[in-house]
Protein backbone atom coordinates (compact mmCIF):
# COMPACT_ATOMS: atom_id res chain seq x y z
CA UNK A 1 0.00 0.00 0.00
CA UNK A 2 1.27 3.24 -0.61
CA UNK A 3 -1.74 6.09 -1.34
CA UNK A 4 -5.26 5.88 -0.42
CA UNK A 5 -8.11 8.10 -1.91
CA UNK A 6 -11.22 8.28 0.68
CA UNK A 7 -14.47 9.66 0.43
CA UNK A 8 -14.76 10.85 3.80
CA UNK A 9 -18.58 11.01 4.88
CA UNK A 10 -19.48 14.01 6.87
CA UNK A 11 -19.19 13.24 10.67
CA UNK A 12 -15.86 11.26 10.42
CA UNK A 13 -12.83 12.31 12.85
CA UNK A 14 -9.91 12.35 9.80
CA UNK A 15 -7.85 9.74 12.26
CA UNK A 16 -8.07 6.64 13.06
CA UNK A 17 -8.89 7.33 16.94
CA UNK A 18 -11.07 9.55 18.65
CA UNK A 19 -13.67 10.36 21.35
CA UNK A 20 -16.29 7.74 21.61
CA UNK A 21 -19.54 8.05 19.47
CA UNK A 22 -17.40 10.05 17.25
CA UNK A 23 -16.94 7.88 13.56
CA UNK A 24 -13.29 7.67 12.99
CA UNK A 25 -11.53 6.37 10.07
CA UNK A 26 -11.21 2.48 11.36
CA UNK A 27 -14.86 2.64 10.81
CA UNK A 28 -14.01 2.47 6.93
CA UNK A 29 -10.36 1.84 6.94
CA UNK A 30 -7.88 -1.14 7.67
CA UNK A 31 -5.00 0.52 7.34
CA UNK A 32 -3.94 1.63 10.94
CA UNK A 33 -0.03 2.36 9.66
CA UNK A 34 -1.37 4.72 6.66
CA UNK A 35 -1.12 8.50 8.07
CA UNK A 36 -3.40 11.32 6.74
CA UNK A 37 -1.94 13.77 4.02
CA UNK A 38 -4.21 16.94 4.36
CA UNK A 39 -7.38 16.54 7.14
CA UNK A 40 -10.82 17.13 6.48
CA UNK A 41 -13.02 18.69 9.20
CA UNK A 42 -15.41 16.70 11.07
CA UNK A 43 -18.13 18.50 9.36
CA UNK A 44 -16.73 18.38 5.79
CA UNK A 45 -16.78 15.98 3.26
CA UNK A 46 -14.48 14.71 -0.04
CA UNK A 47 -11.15 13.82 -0.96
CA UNK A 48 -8.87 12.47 1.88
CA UNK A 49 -5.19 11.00 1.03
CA UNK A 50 -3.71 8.90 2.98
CA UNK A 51 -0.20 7.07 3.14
CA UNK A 52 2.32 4.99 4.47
CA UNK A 53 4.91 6.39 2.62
CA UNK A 54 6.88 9.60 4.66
CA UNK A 55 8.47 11.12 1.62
CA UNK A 56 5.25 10.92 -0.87
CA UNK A 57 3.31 12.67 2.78
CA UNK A 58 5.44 15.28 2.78
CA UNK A 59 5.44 16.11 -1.08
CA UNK A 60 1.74 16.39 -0.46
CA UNK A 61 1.98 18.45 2.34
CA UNK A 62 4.23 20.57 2.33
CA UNK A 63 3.45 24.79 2.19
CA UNK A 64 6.39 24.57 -1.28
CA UNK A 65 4.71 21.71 -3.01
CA UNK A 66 1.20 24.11 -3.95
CA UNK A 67 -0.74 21.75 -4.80
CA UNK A 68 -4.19 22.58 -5.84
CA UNK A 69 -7.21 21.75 -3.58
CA UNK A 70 -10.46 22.28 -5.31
CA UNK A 71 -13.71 22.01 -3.22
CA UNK A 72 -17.48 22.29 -3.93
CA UNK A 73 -18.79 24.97 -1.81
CA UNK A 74 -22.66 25.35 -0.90
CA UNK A 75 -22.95 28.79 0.56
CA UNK A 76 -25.82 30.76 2.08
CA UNK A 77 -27.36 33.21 -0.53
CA UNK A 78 -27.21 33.98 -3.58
CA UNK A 79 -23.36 34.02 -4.48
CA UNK A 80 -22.44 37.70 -5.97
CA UNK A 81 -19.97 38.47 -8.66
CA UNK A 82 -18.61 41.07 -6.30
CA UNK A 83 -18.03 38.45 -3.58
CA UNK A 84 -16.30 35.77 -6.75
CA UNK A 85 -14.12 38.76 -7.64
CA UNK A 86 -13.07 39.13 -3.50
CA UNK A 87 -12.52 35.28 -3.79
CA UNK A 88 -10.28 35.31 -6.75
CA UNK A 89 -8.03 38.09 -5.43
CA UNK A 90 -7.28 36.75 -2.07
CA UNK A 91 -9.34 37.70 1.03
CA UNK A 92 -7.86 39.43 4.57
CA UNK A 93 -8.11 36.80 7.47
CA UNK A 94 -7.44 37.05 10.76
CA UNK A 95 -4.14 35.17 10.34
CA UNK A 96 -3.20 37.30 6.74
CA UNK A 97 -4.21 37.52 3.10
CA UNK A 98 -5.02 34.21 1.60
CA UNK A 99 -2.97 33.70 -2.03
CA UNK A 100 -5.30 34.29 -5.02
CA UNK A 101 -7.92 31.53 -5.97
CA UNK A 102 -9.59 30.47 -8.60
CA UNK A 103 -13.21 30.37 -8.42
CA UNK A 104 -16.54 29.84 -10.45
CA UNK A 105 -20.57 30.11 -9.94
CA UNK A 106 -22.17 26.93 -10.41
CA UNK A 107 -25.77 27.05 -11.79
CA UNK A 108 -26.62 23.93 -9.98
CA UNK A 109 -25.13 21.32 -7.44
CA UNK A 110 -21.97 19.23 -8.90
CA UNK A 111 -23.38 16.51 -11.20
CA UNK A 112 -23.39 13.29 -9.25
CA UNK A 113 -23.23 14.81 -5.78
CA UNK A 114 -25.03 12.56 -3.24
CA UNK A 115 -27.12 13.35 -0.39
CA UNK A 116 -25.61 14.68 2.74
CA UNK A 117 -27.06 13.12 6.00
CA UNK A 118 -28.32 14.99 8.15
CA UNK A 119 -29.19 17.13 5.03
CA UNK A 120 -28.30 20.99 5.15
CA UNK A 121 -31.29 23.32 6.52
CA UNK A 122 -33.50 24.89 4.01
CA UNK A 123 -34.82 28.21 4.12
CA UNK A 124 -36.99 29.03 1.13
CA UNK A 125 -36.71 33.20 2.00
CA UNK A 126 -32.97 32.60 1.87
CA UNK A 127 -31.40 30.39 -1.21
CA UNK A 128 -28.86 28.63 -1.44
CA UNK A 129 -26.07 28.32 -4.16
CA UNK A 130 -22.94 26.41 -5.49
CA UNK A 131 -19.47 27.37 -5.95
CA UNK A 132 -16.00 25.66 -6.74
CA UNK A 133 -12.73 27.03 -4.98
CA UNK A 134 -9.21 26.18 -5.81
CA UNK A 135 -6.66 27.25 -3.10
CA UNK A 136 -3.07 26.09 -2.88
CA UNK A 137 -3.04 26.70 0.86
CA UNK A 138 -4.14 24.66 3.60
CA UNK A 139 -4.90 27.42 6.63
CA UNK A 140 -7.11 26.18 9.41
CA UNK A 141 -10.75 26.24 8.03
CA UNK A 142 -9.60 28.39 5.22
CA UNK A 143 -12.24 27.86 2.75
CA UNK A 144 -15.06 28.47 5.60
CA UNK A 145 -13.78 31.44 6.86
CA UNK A 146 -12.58 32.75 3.35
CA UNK A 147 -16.72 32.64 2.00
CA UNK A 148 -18.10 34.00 5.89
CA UNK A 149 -14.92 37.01 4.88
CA UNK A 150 -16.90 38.25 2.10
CA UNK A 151 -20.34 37.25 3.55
CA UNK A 152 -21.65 33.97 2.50
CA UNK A 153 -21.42 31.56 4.77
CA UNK A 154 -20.55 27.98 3.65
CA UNK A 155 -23.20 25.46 4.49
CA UNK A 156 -21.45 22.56 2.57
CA UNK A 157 -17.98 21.60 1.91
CA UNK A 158 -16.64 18.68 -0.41
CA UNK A 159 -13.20 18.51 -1.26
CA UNK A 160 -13.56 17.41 -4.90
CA UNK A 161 -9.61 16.70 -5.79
CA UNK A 162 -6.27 17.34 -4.25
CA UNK A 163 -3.49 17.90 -6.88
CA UNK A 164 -3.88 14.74 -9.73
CA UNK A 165 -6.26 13.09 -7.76
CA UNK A 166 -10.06 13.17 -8.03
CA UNK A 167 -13.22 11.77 -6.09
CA UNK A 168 -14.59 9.91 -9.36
CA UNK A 169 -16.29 7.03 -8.80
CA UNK A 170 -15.57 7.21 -5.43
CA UNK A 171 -18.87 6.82 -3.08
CA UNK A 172 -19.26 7.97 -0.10
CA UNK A 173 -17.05 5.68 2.29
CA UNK A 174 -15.32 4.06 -0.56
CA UNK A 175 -11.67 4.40 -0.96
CA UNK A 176 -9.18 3.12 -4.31
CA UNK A 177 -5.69 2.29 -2.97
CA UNK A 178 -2.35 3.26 -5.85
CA UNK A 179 0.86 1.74 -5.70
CA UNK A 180 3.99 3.74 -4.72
CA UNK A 181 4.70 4.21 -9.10
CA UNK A 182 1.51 5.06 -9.65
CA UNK A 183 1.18 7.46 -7.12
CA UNK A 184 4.44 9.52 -7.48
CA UNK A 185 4.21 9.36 -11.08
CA UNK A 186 1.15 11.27 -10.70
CA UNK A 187 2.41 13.78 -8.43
CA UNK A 188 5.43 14.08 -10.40
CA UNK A 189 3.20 15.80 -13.50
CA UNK A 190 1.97 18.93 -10.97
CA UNK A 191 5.21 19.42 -9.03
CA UNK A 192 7.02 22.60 -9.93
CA UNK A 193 9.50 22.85 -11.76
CA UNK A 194 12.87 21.98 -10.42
CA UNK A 195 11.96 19.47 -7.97
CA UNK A 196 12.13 16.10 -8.23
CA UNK A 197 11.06 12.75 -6.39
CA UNK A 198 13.01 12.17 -3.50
C-alpha cells in the first residue's frame, strides 16, 4: 500500500482514533499504519489522502509543493460576482491575506453529488447556491472562513480533488488504494519545476 483516496462522509474524525460516538476512520479503513496527508473537518466531506509512505506525505503536504485543492462549496445566498471577484483576489483573514484563488458560480449542485445526511437546513426566503474554490493553501478552516470574509457563509464543503487526484467514482465511504509508481508518477506531472522525487 502506498496512497489511499477516501471519500470521507461528513461526521468522520480524519484519524483513526477519537472520542467515543465520534466515527473515525477504522470505521471504513484497515490501514492503521497509513497516516493522513491533508485533514478534512469533522463536518466536511471529499477527498482524503492517505499514506504509508513519509516522503510521498510530505510532497503532499508541504506549504512549497502548492498543490491545488479544489472544493465544492454550498454557501448561504445567492453568491455575488462582487463576492467571486473578492474570492479570486485573495481575502484578509485574521491570520493574513489568503494567495489568489480560482473560483466559479455553479448554476446547480456538482453533477453526481449525493445526499448529505443529516441534510443541510432549508430556508426558502434565503437560497442557497454552489461554488468551486481552488486554493493552494491549507490554513485552518480556510475555505469556511474565506466565504463567511466576504459574507456567504458555507453550508457545505466537499473537497472534490487534491493535486492529480479526483473523487470519481468514489462513493461515499469508498476508498481506491495506488501503488507507490503510480502514485508519485502522478504527483510528479503537478510538481514545480525543479523538484524532483526524492
Amino acid at each position: 500500500m502506498s496512497l489511499i483516496l477516501f471519500n470521507k462522509p461528513y461526521g468522520v474524525l480524519s484519524q483513526f482514533t477519537g472520542a467515543p460516538g465520534r466515527p473515525t476512520l477504522a470505521s471504513y479503513l484497515r490501514a492503521p499504519a497509513a497516516r493522513v496527508a491533508g485533514r478534512l473537518d469533522f463536518d466536511s466531506e471529499g477527498l482524503l489522502l492517505l499514506t504509508d509512505h513519509g516522503p510521498l506525505q510530505a510532497r503532499i503536504t508541504q506549504p512549497v509543493s502548492h498543490l491545488p485543492k479544489t472544493y465544492w462549496v454550498q454557501v448561504d445566498g445567492q453568491v455575488t460576482v462582487a463576492a467571486i471577484g473578492r474570492l479570486r483576489a485573495g481575502v484578509k483573514l485574521a491570520d493574513g491575506s489568503t494567495r489568489p484563488s480560482l473560483v466559479q458560480a455553479l448554476d446547480a449542485a456538482p453533477a453526481g453529488l449525493w445526499p448529505r445526511t443529516p441534510p443541510i437546513r432549508y430556508r426558502a426566503a434565503i437560497p442557497a447556491s454552489w461554488i468551486t474554490m481552488t486554493i493552494t493553501e491549507g490554513r485552518n478552516r480556510q475555505v469556511r472562513r474565506m466565504t463567511a470574509a466576504v459574507g456567504f457563509p458555507t453550508l457545505r464543503l466537499i473537497r472534490a480533488q487534491i493535486g492529480p487526484w479526483t473523487l470519481d467514482g468514489l462513493a461515499p465511504g469508498a476508498c481506491r488504494a495506488l501503488t507507490t509508481d503510480e502514485a508519485w508518477a502522478a504527483v510528479d506531472k503537478v510538481q514545480p519545476a525543479g523538484r524532483s522525487r526524492p
